[in-house]
Every structure is written in structure tokens, then in C-alpha cells.
N, C-alpha and C. Protein backbone atom coordinates (compact mmCIF):
# COMPACT_ATOMS: atom_id res chain seq x y z
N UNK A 1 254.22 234.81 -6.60
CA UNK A 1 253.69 233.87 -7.58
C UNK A 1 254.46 234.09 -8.88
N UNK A 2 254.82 232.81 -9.17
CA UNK A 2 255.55 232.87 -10.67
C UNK A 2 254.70 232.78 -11.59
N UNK A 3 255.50 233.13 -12.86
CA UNK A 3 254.74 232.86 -14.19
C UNK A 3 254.17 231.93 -14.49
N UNK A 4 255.02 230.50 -14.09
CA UNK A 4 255.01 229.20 -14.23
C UNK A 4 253.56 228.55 -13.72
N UNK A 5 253.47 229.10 -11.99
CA UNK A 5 252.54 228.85 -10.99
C UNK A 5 251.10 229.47 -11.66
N UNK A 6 251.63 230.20 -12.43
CA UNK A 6 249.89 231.48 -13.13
C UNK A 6 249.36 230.53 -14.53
N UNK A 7 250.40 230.42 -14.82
CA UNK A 7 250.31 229.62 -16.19
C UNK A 7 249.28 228.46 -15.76
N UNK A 8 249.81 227.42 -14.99
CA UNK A 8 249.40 226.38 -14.05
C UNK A 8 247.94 226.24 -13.53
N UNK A 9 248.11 227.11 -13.20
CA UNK A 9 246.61 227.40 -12.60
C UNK A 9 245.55 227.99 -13.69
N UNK A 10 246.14 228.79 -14.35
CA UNK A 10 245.15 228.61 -15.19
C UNK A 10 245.00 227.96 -16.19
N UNK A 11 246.20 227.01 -16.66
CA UNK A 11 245.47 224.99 -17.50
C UNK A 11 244.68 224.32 -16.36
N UNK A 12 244.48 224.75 -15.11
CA UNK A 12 243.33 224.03 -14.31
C UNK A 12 242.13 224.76 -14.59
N UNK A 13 242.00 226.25 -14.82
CA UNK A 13 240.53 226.51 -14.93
C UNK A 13 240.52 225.78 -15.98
N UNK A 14 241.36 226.09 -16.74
CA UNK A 14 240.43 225.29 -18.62
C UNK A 14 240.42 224.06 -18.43
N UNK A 15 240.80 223.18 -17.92
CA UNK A 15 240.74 221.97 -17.42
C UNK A 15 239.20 221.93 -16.81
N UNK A 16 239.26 222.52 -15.96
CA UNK A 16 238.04 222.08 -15.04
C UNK A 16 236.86 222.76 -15.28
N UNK A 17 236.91 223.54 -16.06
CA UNK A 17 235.66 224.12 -17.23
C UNK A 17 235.35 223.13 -18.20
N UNK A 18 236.51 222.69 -19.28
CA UNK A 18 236.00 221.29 -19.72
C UNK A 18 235.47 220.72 -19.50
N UNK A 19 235.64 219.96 -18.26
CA UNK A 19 235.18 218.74 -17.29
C UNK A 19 233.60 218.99 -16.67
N UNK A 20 233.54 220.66 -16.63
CA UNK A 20 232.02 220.79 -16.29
C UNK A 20 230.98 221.09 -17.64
N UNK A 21 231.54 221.16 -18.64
CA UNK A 21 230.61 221.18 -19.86
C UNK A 21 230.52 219.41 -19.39
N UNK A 22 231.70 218.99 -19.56
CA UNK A 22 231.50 217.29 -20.45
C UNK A 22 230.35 216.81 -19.72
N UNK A 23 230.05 217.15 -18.17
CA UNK A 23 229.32 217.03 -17.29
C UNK A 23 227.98 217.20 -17.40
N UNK A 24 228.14 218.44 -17.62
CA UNK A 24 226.69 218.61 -18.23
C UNK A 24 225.44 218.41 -19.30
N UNK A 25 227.04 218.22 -20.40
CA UNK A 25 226.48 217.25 -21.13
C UNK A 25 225.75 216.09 -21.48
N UNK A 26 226.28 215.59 -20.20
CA UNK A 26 225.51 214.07 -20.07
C UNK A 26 224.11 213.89 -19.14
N UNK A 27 223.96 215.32 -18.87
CA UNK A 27 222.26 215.44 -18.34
C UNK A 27 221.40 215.56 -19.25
N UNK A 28 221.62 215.82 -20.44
CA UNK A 28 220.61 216.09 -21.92
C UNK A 28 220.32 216.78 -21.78
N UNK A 29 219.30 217.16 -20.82
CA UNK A 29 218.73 218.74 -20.58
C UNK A 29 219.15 219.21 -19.51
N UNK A 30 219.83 220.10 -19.78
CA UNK A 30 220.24 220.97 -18.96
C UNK A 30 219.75 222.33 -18.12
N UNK A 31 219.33 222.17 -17.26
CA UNK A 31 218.60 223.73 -16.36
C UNK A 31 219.40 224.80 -16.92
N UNK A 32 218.24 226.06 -17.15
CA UNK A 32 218.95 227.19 -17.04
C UNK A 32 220.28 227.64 -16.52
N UNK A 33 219.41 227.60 -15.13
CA UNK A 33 220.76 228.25 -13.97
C UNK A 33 221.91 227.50 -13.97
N UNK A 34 222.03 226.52 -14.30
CA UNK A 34 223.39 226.23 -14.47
C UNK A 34 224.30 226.21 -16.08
N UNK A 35 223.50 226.51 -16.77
CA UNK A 35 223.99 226.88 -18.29
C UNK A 35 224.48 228.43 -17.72
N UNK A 36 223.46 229.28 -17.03
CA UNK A 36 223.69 230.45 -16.56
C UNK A 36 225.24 230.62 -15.63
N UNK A 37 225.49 229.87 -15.12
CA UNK A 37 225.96 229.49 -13.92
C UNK A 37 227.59 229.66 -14.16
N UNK A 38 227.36 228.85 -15.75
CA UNK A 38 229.08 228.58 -16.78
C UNK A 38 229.26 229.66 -17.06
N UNK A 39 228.31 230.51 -17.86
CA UNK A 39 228.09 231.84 -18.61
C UNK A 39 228.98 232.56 -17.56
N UNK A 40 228.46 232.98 -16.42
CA UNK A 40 228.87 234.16 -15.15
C UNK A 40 230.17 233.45 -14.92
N UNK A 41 230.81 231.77 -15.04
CA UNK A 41 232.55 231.72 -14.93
C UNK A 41 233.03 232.33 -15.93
N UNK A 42 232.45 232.40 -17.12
CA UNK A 42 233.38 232.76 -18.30
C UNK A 42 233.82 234.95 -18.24
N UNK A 43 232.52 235.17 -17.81
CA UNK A 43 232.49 236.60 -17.72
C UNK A 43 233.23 237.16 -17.21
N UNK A 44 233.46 236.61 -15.60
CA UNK A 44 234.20 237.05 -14.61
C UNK A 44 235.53 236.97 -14.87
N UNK A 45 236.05 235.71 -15.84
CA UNK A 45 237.40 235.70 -16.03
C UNK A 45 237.92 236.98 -16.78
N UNK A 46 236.66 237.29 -17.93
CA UNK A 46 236.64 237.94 -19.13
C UNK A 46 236.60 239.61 -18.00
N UNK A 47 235.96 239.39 -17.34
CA UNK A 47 235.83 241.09 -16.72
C UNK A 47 237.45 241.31 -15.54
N UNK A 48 237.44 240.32 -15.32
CA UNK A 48 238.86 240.65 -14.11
C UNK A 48 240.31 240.70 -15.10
N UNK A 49 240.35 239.77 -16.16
CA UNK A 49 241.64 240.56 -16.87
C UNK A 49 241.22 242.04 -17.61
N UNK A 50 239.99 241.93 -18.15
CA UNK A 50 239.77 243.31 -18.55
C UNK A 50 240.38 244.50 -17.91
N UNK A 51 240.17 244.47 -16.44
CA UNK A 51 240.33 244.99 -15.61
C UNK A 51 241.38 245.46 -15.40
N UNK A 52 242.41 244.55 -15.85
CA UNK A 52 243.59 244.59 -15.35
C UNK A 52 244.57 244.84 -16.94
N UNK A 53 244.36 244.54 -17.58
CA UNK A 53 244.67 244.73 -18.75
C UNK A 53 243.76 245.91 -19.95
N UNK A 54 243.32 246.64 -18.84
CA UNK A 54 242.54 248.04 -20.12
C UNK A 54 241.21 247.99 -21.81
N UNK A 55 241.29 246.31 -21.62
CA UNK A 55 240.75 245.73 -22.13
C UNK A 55 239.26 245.87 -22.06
N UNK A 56 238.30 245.93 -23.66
CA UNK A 56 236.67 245.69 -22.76
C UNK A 56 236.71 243.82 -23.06
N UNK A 57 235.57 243.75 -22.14
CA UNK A 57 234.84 242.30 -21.62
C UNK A 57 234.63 242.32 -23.70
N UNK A 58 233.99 240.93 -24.00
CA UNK A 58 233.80 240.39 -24.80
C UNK A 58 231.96 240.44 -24.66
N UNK A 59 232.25 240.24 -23.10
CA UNK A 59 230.10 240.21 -23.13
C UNK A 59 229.83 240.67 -21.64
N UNK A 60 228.76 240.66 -21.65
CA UNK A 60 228.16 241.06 -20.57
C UNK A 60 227.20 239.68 -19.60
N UNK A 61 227.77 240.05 -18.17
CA UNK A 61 227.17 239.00 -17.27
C UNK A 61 225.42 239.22 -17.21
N UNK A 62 225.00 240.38 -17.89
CA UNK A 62 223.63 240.42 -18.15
C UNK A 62 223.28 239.69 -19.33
N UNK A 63 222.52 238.77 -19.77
CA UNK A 63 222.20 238.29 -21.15
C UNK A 63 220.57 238.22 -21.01
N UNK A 64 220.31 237.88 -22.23
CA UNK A 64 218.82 238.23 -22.11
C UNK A 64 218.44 236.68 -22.25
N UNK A 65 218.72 236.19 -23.12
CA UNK A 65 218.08 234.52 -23.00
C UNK A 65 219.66 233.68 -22.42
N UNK A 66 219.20 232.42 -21.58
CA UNK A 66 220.08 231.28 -21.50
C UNK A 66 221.32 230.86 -22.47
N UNK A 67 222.43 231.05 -22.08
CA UNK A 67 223.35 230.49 -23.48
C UNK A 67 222.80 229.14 -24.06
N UNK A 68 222.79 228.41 -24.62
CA UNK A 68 223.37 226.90 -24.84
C UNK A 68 224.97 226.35 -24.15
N UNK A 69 225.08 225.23 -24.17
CA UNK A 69 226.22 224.45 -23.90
C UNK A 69 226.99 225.20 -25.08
N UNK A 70 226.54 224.78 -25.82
CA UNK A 70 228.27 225.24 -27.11
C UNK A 70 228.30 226.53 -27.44
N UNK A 71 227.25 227.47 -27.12
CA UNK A 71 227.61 228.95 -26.71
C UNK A 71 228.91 229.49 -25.84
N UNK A 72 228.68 228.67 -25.05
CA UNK A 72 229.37 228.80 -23.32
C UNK A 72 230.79 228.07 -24.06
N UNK A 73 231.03 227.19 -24.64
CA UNK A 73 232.11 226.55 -24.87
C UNK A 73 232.78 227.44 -25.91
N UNK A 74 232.15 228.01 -27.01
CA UNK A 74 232.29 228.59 -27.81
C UNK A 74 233.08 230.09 -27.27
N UNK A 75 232.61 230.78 -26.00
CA UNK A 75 232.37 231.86 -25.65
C UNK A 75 234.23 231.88 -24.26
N UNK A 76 234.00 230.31 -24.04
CA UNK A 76 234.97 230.32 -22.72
C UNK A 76 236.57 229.82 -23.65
N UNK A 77 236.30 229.50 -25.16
CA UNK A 77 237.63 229.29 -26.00
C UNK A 77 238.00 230.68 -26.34
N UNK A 78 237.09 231.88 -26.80
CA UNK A 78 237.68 233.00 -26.60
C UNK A 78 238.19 233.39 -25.00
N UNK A 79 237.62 233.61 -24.00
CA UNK A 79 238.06 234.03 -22.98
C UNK A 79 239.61 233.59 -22.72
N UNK A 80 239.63 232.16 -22.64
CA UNK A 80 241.06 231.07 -22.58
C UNK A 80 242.08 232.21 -23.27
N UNK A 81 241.77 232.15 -24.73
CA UNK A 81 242.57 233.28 -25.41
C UNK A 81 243.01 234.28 -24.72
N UNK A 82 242.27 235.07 -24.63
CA UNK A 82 242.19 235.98 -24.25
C UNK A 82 243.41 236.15 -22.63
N UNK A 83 243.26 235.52 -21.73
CA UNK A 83 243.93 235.11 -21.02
C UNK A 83 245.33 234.60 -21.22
N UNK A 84 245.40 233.42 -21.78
CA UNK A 84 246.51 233.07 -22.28
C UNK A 84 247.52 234.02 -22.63
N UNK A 85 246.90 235.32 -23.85
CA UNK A 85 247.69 236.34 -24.36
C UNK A 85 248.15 237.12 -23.19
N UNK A 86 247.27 237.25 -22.39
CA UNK A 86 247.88 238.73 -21.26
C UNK A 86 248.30 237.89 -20.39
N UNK A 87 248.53 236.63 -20.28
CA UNK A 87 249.41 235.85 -19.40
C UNK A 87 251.13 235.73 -20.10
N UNK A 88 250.79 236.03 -21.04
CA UNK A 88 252.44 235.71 -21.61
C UNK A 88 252.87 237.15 -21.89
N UNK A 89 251.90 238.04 -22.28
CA UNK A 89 252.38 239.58 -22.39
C UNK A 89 252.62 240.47 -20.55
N UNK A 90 252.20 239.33 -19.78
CA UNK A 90 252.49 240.02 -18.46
C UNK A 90 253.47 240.30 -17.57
N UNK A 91 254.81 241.20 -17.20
CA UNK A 91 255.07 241.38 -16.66
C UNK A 91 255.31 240.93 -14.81
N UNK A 92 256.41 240.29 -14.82
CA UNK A 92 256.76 240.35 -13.09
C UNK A 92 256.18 241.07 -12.19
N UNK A 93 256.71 242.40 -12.55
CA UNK A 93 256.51 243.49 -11.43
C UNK A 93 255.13 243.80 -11.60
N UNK A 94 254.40 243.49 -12.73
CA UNK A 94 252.88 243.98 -12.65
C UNK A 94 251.72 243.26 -11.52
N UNK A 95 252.29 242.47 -11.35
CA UNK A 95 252.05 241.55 -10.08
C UNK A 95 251.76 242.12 -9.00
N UNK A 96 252.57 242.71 -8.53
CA UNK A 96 252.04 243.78 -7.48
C UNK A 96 251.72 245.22 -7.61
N UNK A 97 251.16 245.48 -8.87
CA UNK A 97 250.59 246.89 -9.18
C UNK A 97 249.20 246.94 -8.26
N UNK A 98 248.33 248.01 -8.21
CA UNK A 98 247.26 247.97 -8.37
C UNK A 98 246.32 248.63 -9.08
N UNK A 99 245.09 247.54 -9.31
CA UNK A 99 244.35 247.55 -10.56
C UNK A 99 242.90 248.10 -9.63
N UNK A 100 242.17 249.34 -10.40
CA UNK A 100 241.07 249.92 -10.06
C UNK A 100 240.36 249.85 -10.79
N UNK A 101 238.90 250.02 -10.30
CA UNK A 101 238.07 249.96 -11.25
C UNK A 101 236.11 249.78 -10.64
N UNK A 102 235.65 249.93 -11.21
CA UNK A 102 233.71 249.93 -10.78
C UNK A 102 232.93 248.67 -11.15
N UNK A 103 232.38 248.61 -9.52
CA UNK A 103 231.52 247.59 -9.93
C UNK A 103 230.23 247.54 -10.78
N UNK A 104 229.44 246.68 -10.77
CA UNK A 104 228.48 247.30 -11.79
C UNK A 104 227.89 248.81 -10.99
N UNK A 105 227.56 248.17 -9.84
CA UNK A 105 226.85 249.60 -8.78
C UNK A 105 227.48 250.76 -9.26
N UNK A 106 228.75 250.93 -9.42
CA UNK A 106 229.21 252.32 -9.59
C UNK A 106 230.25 251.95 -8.18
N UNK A 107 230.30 251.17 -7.74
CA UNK A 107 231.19 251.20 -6.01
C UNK A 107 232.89 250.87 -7.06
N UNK A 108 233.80 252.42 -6.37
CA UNK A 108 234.80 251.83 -6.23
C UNK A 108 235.88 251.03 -5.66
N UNK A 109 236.33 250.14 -6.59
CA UNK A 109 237.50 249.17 -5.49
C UNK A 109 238.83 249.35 -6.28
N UNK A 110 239.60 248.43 -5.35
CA UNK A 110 241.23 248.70 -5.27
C UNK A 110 241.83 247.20 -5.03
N UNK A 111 242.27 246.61 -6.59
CA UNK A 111 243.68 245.63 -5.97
C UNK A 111 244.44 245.08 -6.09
N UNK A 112 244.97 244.56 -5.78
CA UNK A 112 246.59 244.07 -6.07
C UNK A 112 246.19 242.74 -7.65
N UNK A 113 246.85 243.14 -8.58
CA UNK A 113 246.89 242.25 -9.86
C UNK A 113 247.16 240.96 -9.38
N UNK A 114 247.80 240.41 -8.04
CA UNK A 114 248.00 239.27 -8.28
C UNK A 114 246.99 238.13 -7.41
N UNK A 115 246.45 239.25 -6.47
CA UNK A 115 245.35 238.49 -5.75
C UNK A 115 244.08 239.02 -7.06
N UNK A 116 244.21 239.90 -7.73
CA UNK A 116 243.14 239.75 -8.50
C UNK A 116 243.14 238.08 -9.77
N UNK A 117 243.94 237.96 -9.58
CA UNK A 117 244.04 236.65 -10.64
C UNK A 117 243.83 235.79 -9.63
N UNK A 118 244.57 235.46 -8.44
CA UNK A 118 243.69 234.81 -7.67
C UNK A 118 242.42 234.56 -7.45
N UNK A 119 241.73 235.80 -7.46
CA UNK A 119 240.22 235.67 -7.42
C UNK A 119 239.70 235.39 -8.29
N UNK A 120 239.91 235.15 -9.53
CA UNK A 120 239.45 234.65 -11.19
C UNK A 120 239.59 233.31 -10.81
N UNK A 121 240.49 232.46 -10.29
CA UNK A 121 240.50 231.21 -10.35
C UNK A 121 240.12 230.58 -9.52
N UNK A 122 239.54 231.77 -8.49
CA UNK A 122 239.13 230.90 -6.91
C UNK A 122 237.76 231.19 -7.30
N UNK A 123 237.08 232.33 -8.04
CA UNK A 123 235.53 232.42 -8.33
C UNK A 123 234.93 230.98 -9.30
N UNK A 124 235.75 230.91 -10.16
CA UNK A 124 235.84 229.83 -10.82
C UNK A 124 235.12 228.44 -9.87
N UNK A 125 236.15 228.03 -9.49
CA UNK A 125 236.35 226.69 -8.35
C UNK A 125 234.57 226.82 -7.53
N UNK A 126 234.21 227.96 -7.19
CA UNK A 126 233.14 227.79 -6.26
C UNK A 126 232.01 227.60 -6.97
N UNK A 127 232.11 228.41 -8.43
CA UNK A 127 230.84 227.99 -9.28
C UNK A 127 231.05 226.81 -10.10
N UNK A 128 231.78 225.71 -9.99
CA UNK A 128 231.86 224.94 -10.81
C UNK A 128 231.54 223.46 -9.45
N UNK A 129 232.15 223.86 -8.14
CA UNK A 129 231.36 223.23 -7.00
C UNK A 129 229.99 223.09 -6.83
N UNK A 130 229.34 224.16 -7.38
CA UNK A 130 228.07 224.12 -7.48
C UNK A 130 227.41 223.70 -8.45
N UNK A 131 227.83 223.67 -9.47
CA UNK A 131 227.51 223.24 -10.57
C UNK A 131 227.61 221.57 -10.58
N UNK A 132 228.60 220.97 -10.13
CA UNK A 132 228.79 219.78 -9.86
C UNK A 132 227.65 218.78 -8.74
N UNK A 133 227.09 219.72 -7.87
CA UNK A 133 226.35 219.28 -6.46
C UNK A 133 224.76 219.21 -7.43
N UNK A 134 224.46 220.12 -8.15
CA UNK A 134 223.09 220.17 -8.69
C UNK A 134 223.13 218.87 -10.05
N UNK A 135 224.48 218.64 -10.38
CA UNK A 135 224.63 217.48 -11.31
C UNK A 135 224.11 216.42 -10.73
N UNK A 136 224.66 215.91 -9.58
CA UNK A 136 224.59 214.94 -8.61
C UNK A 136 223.28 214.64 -8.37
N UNK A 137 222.62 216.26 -7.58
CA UNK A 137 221.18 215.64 -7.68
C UNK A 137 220.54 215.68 -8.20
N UNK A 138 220.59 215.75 -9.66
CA UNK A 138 219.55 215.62 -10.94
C UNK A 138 219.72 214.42 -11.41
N UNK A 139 220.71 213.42 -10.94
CA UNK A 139 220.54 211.88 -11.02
C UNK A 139 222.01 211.81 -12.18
N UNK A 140 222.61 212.93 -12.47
CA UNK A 140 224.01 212.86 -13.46
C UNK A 140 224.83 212.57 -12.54
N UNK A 141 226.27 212.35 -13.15
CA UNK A 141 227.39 212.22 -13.11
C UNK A 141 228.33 212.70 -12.44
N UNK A 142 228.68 213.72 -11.86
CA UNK A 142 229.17 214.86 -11.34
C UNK A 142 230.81 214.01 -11.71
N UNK A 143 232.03 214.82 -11.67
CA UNK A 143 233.02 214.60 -12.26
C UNK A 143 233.98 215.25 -10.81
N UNK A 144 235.45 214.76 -10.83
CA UNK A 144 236.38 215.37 -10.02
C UNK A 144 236.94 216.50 -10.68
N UNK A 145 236.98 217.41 -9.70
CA UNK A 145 237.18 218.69 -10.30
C UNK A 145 238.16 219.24 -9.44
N UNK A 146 239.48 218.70 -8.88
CA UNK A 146 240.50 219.17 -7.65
C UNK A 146 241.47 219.32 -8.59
N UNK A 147 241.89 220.32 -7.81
CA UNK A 147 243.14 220.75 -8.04
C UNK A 147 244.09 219.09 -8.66
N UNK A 148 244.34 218.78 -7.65
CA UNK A 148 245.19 217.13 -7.92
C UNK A 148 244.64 216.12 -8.93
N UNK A 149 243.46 216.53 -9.09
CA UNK A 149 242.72 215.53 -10.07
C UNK A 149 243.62 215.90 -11.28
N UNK A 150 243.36 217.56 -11.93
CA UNK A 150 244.19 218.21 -12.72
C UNK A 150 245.71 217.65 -13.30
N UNK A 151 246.35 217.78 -11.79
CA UNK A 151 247.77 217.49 -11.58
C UNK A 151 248.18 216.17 -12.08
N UNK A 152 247.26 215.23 -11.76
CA UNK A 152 247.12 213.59 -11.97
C UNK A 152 247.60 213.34 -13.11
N UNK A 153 246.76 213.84 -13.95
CA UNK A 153 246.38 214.21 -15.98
C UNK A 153 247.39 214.36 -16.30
N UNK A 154 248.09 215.65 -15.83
CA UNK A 154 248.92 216.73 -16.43
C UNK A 154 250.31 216.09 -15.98
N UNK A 155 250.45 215.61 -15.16
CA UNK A 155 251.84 214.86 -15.14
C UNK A 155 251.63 213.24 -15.35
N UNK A 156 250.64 212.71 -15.49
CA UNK A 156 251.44 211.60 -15.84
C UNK A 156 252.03 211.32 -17.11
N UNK A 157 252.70 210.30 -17.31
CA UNK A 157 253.93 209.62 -17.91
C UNK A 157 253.66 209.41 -19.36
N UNK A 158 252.02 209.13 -19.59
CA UNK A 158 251.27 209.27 -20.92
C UNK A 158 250.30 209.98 -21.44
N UNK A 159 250.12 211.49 -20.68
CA UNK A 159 250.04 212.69 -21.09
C UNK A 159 251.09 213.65 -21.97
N UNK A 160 252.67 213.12 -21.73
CA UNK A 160 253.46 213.94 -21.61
C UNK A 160 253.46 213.59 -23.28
N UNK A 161 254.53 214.08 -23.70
CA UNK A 161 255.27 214.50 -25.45
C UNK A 161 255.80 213.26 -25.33
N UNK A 162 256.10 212.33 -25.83
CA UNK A 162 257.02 211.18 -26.09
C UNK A 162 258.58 211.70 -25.88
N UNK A 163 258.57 212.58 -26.25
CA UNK A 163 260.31 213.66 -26.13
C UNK A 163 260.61 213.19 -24.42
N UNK A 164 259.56 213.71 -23.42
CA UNK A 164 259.46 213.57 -22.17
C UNK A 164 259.51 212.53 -21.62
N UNK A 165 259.09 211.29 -22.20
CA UNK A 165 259.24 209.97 -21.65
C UNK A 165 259.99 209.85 -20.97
């Protein structure tokens, strides 16, 4: 996996994190568990580069009350950061290091930095599937959230810089 391909993938989480606030937005009231739901994408991103970058988390996947929407938005523009930076400060070969570390249990694991970024963007995708299905049946909107949907945006012809035309 290239830089390019990491980069990529992750303007689709922030992409498709967007797309599930804007989403939710338009239910007015929004359930817990799925305000909860954004909270635990943002964490996990925030705990797996931690992980990998020596870094502490920003917060904890324990919270005591429900975020709000613009908590979570507020909370996933730091994370983005956060990412972004150790995406451009990252190394080739760190790619296939491996990264250790405890789960909350205390259980240790073992793994490769580059399937660990994999798993940040694939944990992502499954809670934002879900998040989308409970939209649906609360009588909202639910939004496309694919990979290609992304791609659609991001390359066409009047997305680009005018330079690019």
C-alpha cells in the first residue's frame, strides 16, 4: 500500500463521516446509540494511530453522557488532524513494522501497521452501515456511503482546481 492509496482512503473516511453527520442531521432528534455509535468511529481512529504512533487518544470510548452532533463533529476534526499529521510524518518501511499494545481487558495483541490502518477504515465502514440502516428506519434519509460514491465526487471534472480542468 502506497502513501497515495492511505492518503485516499482516508479522504473517504472523512468523506463518509461527513455524509453520516449530514444524515443525521436531518432526523432532528437523534437516538443516543447512534450519536454513540459516531463517538466509538472517532475513538477507534483516535486509539489505532495512537497505537501506532506512541501517541495518547484525545478521549476515551467510555463517556459518561451522549455526545451531541457537533461534539462528534467537533471531536472527529481533531482526530482527521491528527491522522492527517502521522499520515504525512509516516514512513514506507513503517508499514510493515509491528505495532503492540492492550486492549482495554489488559489482553495482549500484535500487528502489522499496515493492516492496522486497514482496520481503522474498515471499522469505520461497518459502523457507519449501521448507522445508515437505523436512519432508514426511523423514516430519514440514509445517504450513499461507497467507496465509488466517494470516488464519483472526488474525480469529477467540477470538483477539481480549475488548474486541472
Amino acid at each position: 500500500m502506497e502513501r497515495r492509496e492511505l492518503e485516499q482512503l482516508f479522504a473517504f473516511d472523512r468523506w463518509a463521516n461527513q455524509q453520516t453527520l449530514a444524515a443525521l442531521r436531518s432526523l432532528g432528534e437523534v437516538p443516543v446509540e447512534l450519536r454513540d455509535l459516531c463517538w466509538h468511529v472517532g475513538t477507534m481512529a483516535d486509539n489505532w494511530v495512537s497505537r501506532i504512533d506512541g501517541s495518547e487518544p484525545f478521549e476515551s470510548n467510555e463517556r459518561g453522557q451522549s455526545p451531541t452532533l457537533e461534539e462528534i463533529d467537533r471531536y472527529q476534526a481533531r482526530v482527521d488532524e491528527k491522522v492527517q499529521s502521522f499520515l504525512v510524518a509516516l514512513q514506507p518501511e513503517r508499514l510493515d513494522e509491528i505495532v503492540e499494545y492492550r486492549y482495554r481487558s489488559g489482553r495482549a495483541f500484535r500487528n502489522v501497521v499496515r493492516d492496522a490502518l486497514q482496520q481503522l477504515i474498515l471499522h469505520g465502514v461497518e459502523h457507519r452501515a449501521q448507522v445508515m440502516w437505523e436512519i432508514g428506519k426511523l423514516g430519514g434519509e440514509p445517504v450513499e456511503l461507497e467507496y465509488s460514491w466517494f470516488l464519483r465526487e472526488e474525480l469529477s471534472p467540477d470538483s477539481r482546481p480549475s488548474a486541472e480542468r
